[in-house]
PDB file of N, CA and C in Angstrom:
ATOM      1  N   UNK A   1      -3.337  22.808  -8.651  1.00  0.00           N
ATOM      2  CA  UNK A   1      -4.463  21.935  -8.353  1.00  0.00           C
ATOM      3  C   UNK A   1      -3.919  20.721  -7.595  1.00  0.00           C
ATOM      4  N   UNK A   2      -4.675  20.112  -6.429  1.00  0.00           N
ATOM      5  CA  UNK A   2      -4.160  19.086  -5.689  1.00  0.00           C
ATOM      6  C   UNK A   2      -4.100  18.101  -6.980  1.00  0.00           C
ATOM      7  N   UNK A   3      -3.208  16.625  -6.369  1.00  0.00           N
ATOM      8  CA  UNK A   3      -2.736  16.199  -6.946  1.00  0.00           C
ATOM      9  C   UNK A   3      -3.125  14.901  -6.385  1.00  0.00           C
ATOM     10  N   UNK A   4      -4.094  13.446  -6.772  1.00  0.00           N
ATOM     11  CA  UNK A   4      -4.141  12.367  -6.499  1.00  0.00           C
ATOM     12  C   UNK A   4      -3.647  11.034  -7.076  1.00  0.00           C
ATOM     13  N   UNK A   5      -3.706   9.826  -6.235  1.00  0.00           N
ATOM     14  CA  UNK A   5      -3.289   8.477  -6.747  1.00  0.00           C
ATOM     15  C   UNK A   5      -4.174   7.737  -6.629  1.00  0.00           C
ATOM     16  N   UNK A   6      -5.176   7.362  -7.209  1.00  0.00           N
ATOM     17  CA  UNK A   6      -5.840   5.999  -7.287  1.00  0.00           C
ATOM     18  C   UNK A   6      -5.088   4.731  -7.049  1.00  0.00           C
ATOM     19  N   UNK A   7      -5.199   3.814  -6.401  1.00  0.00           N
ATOM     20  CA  UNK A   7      -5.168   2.787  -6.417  1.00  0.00           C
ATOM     21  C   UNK A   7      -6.511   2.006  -6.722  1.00  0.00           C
ATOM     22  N   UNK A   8      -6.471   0.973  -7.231  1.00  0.00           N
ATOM     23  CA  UNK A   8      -7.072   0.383  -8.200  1.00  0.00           C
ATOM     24  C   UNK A   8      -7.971  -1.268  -8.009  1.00  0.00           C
ATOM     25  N   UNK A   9      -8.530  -1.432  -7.506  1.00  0.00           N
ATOM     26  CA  UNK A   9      -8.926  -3.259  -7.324  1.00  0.00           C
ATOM     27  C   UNK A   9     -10.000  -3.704  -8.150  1.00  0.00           C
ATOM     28  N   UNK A  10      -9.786  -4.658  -9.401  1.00  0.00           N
ATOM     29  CA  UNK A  10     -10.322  -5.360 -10.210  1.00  0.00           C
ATOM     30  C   UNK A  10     -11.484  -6.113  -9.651  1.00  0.00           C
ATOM     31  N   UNK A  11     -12.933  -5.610  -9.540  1.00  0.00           N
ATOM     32  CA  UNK A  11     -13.618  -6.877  -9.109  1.00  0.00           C
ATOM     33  C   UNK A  11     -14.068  -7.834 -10.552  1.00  0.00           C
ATOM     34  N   UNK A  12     -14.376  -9.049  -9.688  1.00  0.00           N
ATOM     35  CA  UNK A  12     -14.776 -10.134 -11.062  1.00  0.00           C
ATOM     36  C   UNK A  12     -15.420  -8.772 -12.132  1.00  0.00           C
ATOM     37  N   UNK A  13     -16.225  -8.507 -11.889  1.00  0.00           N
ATOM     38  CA  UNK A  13     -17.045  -7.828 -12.896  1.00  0.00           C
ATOM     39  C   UNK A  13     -16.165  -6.462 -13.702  1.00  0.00           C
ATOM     40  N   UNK A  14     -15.417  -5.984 -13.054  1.00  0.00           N
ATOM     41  CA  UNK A  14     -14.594  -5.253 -13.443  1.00  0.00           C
ATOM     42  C   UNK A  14     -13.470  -5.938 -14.688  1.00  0.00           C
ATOM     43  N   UNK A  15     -13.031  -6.801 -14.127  1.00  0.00           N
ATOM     44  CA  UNK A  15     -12.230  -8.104 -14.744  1.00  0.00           C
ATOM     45  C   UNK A  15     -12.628  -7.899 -16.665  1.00  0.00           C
ATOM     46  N   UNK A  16     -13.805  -8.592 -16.237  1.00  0.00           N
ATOM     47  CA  UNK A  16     -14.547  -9.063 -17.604  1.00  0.00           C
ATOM     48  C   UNK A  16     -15.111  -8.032 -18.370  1.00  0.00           C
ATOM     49  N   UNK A  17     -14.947  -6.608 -17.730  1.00  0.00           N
ATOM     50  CA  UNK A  17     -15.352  -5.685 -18.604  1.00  0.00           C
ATOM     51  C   UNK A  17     -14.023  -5.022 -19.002  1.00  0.00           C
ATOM     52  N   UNK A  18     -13.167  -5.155 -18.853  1.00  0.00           N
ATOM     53  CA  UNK A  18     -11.569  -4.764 -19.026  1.00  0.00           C
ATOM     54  C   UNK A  18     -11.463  -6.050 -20.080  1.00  0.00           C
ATOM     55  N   UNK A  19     -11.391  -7.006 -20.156  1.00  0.00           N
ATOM     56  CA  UNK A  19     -11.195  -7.591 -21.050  1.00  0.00           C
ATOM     57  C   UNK A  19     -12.387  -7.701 -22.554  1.00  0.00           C
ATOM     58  N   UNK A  20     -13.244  -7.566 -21.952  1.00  0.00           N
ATOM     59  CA  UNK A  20     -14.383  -6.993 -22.941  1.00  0.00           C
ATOM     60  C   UNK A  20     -14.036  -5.444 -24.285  1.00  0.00           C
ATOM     61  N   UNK A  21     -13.439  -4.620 -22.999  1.00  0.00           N
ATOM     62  CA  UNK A  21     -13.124  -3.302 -23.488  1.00  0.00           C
ATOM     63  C   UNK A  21     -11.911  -2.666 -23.922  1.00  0.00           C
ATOM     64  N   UNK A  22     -10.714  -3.373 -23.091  1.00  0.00           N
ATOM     65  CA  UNK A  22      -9.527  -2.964 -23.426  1.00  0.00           C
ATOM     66  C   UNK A  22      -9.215  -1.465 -22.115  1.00  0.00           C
ATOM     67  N   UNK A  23      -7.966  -1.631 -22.241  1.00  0.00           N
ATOM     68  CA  UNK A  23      -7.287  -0.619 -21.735  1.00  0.00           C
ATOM     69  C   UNK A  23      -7.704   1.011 -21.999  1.00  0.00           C
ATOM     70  N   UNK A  24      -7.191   0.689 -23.420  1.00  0.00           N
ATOM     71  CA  UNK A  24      -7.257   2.111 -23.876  1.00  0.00           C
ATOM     72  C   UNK A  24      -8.994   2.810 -23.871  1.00  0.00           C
ATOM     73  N   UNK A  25      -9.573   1.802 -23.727  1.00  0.00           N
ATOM     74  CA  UNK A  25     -11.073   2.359 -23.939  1.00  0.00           C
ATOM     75  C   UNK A  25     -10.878   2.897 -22.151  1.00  0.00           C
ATOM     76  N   UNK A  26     -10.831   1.515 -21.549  1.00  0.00           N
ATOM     77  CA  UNK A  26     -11.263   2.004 -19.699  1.00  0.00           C
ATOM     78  C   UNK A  26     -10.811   3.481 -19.496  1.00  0.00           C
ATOM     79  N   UNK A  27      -9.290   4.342 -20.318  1.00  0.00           N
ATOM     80  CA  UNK A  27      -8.406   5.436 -20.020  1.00  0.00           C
ATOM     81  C   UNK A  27      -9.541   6.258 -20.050  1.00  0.00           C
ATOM     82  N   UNK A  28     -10.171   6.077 -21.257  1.00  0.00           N
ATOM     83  CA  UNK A  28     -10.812   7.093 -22.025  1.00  0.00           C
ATOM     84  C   UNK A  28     -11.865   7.674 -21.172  1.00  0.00           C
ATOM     85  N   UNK A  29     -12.605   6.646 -20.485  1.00  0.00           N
ATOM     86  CA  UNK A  29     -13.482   6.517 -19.502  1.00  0.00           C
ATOM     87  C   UNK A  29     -13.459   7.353 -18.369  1.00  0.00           C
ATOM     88  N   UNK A  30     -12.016   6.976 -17.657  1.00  0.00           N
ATOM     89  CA  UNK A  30     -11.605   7.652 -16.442  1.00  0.00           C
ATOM     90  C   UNK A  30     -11.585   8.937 -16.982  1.00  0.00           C
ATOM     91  N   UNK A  31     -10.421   9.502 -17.600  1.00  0.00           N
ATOM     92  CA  UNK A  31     -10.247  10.664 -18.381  1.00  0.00           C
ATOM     93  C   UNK A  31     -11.444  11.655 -18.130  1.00  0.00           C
ATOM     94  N   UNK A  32     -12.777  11.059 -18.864  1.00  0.00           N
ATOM     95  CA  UNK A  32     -13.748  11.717 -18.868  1.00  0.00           C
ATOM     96  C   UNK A  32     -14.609  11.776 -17.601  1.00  0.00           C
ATOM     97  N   UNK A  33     -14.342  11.486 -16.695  1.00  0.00           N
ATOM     98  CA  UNK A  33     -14.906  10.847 -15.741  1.00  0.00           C
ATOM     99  C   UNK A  33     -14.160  12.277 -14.702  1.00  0.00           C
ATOM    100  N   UNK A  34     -12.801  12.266 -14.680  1.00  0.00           N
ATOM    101  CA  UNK A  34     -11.695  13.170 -14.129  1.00  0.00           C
ATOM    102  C   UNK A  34     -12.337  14.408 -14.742  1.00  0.00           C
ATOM    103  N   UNK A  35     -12.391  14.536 -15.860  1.00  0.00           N
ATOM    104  CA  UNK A  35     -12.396  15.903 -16.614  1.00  0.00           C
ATOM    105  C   UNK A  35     -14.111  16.461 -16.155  1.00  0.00           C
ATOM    106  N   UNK A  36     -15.278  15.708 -15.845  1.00  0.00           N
ATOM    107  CA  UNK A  36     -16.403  16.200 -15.413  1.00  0.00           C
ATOM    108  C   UNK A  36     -16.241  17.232 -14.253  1.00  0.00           C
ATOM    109  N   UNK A  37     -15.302  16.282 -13.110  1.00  0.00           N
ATOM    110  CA  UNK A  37     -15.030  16.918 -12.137  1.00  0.00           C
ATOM    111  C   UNK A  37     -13.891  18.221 -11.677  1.00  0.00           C
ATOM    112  N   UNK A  38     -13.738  18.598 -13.390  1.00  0.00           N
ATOM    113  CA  UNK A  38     -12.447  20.023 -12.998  1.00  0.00           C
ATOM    114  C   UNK A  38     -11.483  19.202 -13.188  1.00  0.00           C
ATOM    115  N   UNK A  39     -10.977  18.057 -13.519  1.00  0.00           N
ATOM    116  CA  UNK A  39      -9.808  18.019 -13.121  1.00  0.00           C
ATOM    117  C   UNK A  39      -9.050  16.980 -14.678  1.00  0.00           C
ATOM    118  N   UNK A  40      -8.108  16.588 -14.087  1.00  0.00           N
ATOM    119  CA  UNK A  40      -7.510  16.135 -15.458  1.00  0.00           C
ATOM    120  C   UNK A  40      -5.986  14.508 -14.815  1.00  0.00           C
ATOM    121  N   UNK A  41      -6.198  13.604 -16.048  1.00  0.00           N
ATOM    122  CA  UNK A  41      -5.557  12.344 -15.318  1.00  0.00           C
ATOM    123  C   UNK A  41      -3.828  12.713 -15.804  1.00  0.00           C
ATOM    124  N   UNK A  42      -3.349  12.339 -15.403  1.00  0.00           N
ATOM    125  CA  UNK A  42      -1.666  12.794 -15.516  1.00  0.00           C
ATOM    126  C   UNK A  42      -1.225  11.377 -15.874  1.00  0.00           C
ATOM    127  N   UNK A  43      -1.439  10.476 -15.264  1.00  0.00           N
ATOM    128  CA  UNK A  43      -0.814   8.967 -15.742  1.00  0.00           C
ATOM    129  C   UNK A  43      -1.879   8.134 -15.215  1.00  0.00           C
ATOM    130  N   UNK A  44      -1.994   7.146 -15.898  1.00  0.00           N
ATOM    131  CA  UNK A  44      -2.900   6.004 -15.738  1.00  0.00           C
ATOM    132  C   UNK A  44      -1.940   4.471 -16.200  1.00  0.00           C
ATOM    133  N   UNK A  45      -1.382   3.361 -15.303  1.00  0.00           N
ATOM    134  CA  UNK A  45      -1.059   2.587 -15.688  1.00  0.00           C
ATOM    135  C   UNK A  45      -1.784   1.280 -14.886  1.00  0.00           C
ATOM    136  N   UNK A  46      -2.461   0.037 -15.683  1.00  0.00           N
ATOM    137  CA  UNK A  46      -2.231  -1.409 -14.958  1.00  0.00           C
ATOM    138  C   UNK A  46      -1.014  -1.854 -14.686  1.00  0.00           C
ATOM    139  N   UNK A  47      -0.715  -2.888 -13.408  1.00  0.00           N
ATOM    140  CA  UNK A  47       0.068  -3.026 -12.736  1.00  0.00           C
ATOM    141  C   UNK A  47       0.045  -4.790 -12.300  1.00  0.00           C
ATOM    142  N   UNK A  48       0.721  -5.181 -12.316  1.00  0.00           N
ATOM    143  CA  UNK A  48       1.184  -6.444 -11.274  1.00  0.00           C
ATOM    144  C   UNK A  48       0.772  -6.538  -9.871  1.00  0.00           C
ATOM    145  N   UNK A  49       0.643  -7.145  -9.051  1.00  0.00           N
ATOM    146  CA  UNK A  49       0.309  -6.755  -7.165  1.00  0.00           C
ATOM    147  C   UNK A  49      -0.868  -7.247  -6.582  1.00  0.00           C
ATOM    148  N   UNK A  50      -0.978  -6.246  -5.251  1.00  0.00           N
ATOM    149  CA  UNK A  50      -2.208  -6.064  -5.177  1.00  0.00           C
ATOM    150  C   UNK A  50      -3.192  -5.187  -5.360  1.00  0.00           C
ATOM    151  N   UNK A  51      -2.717  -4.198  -6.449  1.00  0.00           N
ATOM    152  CA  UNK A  51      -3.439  -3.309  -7.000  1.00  0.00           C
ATOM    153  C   UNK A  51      -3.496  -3.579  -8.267  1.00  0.00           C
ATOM    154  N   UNK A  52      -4.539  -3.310  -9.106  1.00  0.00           N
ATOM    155  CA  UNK A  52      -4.402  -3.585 -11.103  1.00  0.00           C
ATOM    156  C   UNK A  52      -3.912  -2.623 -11.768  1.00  0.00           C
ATOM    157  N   UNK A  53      -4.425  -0.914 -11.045  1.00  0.00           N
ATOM    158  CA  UNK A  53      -4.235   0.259 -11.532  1.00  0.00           C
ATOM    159  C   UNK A  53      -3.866   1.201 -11.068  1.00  0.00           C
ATOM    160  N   UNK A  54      -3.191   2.495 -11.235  1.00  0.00           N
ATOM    161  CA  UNK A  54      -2.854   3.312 -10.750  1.00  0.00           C
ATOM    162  C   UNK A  54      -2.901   4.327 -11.503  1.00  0.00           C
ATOM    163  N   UNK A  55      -3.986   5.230 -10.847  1.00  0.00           N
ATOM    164  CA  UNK A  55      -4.373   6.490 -11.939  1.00  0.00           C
ATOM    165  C   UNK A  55      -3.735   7.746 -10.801  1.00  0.00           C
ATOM    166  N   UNK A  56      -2.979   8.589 -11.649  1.00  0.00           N
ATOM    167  CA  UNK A  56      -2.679  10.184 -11.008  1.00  0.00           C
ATOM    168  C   UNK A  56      -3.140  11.229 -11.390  1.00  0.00           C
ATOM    169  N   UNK A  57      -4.307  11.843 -11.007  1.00  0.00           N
ATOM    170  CA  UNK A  57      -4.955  12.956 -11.240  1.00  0.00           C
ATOM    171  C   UNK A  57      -4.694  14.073 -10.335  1.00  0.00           C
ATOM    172  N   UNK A  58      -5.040  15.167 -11.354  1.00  0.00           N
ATOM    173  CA  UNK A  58      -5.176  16.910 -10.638  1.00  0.00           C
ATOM    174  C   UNK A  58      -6.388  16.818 -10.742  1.00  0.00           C
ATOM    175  N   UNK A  59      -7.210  16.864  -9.401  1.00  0.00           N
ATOM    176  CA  UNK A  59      -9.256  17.364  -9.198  1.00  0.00           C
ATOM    177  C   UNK A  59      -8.567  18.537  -8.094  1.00  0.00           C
ATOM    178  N   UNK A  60      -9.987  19.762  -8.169  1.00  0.00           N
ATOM    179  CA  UNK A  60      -9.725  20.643  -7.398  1.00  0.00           C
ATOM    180  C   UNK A  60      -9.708  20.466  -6.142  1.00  0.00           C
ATOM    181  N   UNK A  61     -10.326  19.326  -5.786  1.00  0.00           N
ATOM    182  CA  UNK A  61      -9.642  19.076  -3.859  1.00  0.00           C
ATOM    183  C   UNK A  61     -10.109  18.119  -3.329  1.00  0.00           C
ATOM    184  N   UNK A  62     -10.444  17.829  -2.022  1.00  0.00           N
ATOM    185  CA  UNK A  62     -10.538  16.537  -1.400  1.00  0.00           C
ATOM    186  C   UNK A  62     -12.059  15.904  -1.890  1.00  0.00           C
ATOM    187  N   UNK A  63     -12.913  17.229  -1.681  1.00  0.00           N
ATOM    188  CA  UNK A  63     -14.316  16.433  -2.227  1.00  0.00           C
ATOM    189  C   UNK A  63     -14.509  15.891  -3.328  1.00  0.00           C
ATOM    190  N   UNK A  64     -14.027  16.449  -4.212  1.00  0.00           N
ATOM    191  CA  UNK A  64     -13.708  15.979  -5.670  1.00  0.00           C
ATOM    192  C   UNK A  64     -13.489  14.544  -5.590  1.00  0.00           C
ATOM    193  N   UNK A  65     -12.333  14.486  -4.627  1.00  0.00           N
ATOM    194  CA  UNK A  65     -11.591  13.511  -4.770  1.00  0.00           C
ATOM    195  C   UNK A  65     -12.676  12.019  -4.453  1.00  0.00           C
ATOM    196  N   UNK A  66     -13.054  12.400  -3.355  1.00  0.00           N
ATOM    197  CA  UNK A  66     -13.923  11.460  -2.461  1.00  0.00           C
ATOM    198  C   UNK A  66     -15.364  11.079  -3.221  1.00  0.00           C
ATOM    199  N   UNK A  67     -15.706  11.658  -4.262  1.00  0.00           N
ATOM    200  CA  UNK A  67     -17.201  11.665  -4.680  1.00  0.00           C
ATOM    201  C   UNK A  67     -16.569  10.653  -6.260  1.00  0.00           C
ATOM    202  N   UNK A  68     -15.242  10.894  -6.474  1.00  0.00           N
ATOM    203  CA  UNK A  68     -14.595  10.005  -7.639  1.00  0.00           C
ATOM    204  C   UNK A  68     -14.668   8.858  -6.665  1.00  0.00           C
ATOM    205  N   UNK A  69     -14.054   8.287  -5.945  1.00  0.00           N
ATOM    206  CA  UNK A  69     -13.458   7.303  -5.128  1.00  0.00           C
ATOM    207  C   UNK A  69     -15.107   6.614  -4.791  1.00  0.00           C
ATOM    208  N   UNK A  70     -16.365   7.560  -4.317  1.00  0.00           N
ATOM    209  CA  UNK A  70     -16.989   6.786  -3.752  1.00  0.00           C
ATOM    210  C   UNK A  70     -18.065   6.258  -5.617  1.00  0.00           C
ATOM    211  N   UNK A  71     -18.216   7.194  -5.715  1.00  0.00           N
ATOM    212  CA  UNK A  71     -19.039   7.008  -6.653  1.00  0.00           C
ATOM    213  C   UNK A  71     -18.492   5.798  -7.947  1.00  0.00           C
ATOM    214  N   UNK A  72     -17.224   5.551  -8.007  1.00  0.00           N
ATOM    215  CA  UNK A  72     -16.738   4.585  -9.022  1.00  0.00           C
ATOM    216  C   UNK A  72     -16.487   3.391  -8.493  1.00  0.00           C
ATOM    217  N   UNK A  73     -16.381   3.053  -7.415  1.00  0.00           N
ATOM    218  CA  UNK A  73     -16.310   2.087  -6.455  1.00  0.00           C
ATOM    219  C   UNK A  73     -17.649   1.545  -6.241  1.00  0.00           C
ATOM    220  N   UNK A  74     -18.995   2.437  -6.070  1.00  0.00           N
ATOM    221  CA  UNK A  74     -20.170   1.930  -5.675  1.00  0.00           C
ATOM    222  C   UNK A  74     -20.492   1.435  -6.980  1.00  0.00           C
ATOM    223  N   UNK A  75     -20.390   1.569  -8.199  1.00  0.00           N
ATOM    224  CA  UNK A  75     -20.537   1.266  -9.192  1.00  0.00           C
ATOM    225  C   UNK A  75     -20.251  -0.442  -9.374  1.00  0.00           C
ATOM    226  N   UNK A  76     -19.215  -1.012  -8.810  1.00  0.00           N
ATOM    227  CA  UNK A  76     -19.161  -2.343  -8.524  1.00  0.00           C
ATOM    228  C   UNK A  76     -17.999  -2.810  -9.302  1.00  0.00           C
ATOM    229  N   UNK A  77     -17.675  -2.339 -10.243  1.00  0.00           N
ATOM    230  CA  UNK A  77     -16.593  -2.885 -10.984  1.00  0.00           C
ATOM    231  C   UNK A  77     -14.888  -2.849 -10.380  1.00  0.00           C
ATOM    232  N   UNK A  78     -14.892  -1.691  -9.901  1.00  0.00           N
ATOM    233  CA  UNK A  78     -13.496  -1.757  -8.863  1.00  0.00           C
ATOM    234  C   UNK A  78     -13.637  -1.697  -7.218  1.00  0.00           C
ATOM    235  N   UNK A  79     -12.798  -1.514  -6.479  1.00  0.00           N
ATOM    236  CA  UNK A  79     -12.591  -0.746  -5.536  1.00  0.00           C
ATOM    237  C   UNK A  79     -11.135   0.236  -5.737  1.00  0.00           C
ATOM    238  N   UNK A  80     -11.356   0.887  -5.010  1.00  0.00           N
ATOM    239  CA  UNK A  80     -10.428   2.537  -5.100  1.00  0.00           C
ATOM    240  C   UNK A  80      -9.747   2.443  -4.040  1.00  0.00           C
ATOM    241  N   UNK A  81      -9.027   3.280  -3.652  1.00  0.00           N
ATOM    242  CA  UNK A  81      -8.222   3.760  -2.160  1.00  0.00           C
ATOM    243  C   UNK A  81      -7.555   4.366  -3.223  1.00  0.00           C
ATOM    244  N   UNK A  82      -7.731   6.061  -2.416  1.00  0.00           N
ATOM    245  CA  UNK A  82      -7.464   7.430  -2.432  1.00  0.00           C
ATOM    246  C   UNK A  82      -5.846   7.651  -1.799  1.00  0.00           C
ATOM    247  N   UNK A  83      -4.797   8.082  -2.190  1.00  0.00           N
ATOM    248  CA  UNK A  83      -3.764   8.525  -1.897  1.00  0.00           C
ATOM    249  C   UNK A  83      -3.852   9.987  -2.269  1.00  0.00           C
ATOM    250  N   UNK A  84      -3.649  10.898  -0.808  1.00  0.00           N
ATOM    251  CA  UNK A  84      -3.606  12.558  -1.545  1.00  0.00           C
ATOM    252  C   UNK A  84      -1.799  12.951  -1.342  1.00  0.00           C
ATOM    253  N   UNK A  85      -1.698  13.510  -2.715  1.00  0.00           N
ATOM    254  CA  UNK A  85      -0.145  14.033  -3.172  1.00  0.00           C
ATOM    255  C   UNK A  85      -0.125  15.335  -2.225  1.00  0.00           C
ATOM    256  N   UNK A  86       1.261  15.277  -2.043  1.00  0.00           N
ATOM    257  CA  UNK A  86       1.630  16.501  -1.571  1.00  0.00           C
ATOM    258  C   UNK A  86       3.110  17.311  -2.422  1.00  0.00           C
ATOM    259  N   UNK A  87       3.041  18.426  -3.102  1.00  0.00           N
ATOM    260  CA  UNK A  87       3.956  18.872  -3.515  1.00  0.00           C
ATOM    261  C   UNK A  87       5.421  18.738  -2.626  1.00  0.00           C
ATOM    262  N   UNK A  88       6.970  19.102  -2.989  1.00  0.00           N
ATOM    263  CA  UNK A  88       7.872  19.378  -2.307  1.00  0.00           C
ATOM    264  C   UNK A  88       7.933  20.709  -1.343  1.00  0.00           C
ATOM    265  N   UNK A  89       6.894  21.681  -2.338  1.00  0.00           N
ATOM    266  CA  UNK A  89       6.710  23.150  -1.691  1.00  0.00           C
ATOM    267  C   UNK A  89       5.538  23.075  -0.653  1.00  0.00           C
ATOM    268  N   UNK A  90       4.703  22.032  -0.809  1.00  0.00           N
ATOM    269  CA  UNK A  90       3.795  21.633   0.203  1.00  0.00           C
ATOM    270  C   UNK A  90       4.140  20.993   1.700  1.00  0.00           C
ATOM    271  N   UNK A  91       5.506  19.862   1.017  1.00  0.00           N
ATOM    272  CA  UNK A  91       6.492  19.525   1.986  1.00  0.00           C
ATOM    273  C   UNK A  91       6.694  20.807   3.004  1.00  0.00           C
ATOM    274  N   UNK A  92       7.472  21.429   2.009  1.00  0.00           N
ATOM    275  CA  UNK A  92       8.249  22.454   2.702  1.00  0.00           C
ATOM    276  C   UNK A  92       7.654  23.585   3.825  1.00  0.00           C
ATOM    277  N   UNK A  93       5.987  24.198   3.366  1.00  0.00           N
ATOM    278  CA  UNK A  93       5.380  24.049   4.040  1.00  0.00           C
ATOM    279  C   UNK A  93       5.022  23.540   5.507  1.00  0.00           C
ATOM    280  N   UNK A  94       4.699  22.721   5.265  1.00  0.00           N
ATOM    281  CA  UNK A  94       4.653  21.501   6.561  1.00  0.00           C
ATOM    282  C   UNK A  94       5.403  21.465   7.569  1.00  0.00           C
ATOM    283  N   UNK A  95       7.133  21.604   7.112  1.00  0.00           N
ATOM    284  CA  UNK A  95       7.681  21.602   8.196  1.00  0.00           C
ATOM    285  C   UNK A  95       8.087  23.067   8.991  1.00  0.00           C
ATOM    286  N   UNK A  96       7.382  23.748   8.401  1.00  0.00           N
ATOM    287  CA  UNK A  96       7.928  25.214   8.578  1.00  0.00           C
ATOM    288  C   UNK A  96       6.779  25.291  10.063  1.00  0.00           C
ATOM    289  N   UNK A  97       5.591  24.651   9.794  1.00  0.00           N
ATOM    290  CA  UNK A  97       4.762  24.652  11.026  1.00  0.00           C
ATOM    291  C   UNK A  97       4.872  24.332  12.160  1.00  0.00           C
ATOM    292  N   UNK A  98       5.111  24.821  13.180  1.00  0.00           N
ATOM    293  CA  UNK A  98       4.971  24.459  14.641  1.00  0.00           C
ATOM    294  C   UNK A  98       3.836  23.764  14.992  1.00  0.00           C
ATOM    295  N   UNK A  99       4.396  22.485  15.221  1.00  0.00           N
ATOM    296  CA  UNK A  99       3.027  21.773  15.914  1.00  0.00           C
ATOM    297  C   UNK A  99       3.458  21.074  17.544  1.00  0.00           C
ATOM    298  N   UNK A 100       2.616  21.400  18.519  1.00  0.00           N
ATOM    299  CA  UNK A 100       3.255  21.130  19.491  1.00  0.00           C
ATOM    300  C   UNK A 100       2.457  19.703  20.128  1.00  0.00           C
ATOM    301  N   UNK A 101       3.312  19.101  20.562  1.00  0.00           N
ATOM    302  CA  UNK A 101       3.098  17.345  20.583  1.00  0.00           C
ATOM    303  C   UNK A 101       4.052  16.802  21.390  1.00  0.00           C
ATOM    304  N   UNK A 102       3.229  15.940  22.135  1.00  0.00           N
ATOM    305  CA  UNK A 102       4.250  14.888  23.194  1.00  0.00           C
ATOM    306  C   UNK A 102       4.068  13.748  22.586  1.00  0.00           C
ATOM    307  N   UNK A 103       5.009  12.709  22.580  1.00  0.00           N
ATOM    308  CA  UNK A 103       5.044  10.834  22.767  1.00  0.00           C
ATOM    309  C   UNK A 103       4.125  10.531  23.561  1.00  0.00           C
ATOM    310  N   UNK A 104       3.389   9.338  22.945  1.00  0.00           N
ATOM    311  CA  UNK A 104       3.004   9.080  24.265  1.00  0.00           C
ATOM    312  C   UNK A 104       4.201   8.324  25.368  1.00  0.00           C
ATOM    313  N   UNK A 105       4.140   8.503  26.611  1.00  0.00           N
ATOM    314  CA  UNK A 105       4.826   7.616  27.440  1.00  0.00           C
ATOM    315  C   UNK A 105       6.155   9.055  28.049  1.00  0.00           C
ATOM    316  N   UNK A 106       6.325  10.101  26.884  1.00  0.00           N
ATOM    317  CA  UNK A 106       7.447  10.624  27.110  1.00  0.00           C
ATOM    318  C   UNK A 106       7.335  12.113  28.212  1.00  0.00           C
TER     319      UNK A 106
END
């Protein structure tokens, strides 16, 4: 199953419901939230930065991905940005492909 990274942005309102609720409740949340959509969270940590959170989920693919991202974001409490994982065998993949391409300028 593909493999994603949430990144994470606290709005005020988000803020005060994290402190209202706690951590372990918000997990619980996502979790279930992941698990509606097929899929399942692998790590979830708050963070220092300019991100608060960083959740890593398996959803079955990009739409999945995008209907989490838009739909929890429109909600108002965070903003999201989507990172999609790529395995080493996915790597490996990749470069096995011929893709044919100039520089520009070259």
């Amino acid at each position: 199953m593909p493999k994603y990274l949430f990144k994470v942005k606290l709005t005020p309102d988000g803020l005060k419901g994290l402190l209202k609720e706690g951590g372990s409740k918000r997990r619980e949340v996502v979790g279930r939230t992941v698990e509606g959509l097929g899929g399942r969270v692998e790590t979830m940590y708050w963070a220092f930065g300019d991100d608060d959170v960083y959740v890593m989920a398996e959803l079955p693919g990009n739409t999945s991905a995008a209907a989490m991202g838009m739909v929890v974001s429109a909600a108002g409490g965070v903003r999201t940005s989507t990172v999609v994982l790529l395995s080493p065998e996915e790597v490996d993949e990749a470069v096995r492909q011929q893709v044919d391409y100039r520089a520009p300028g070259a």
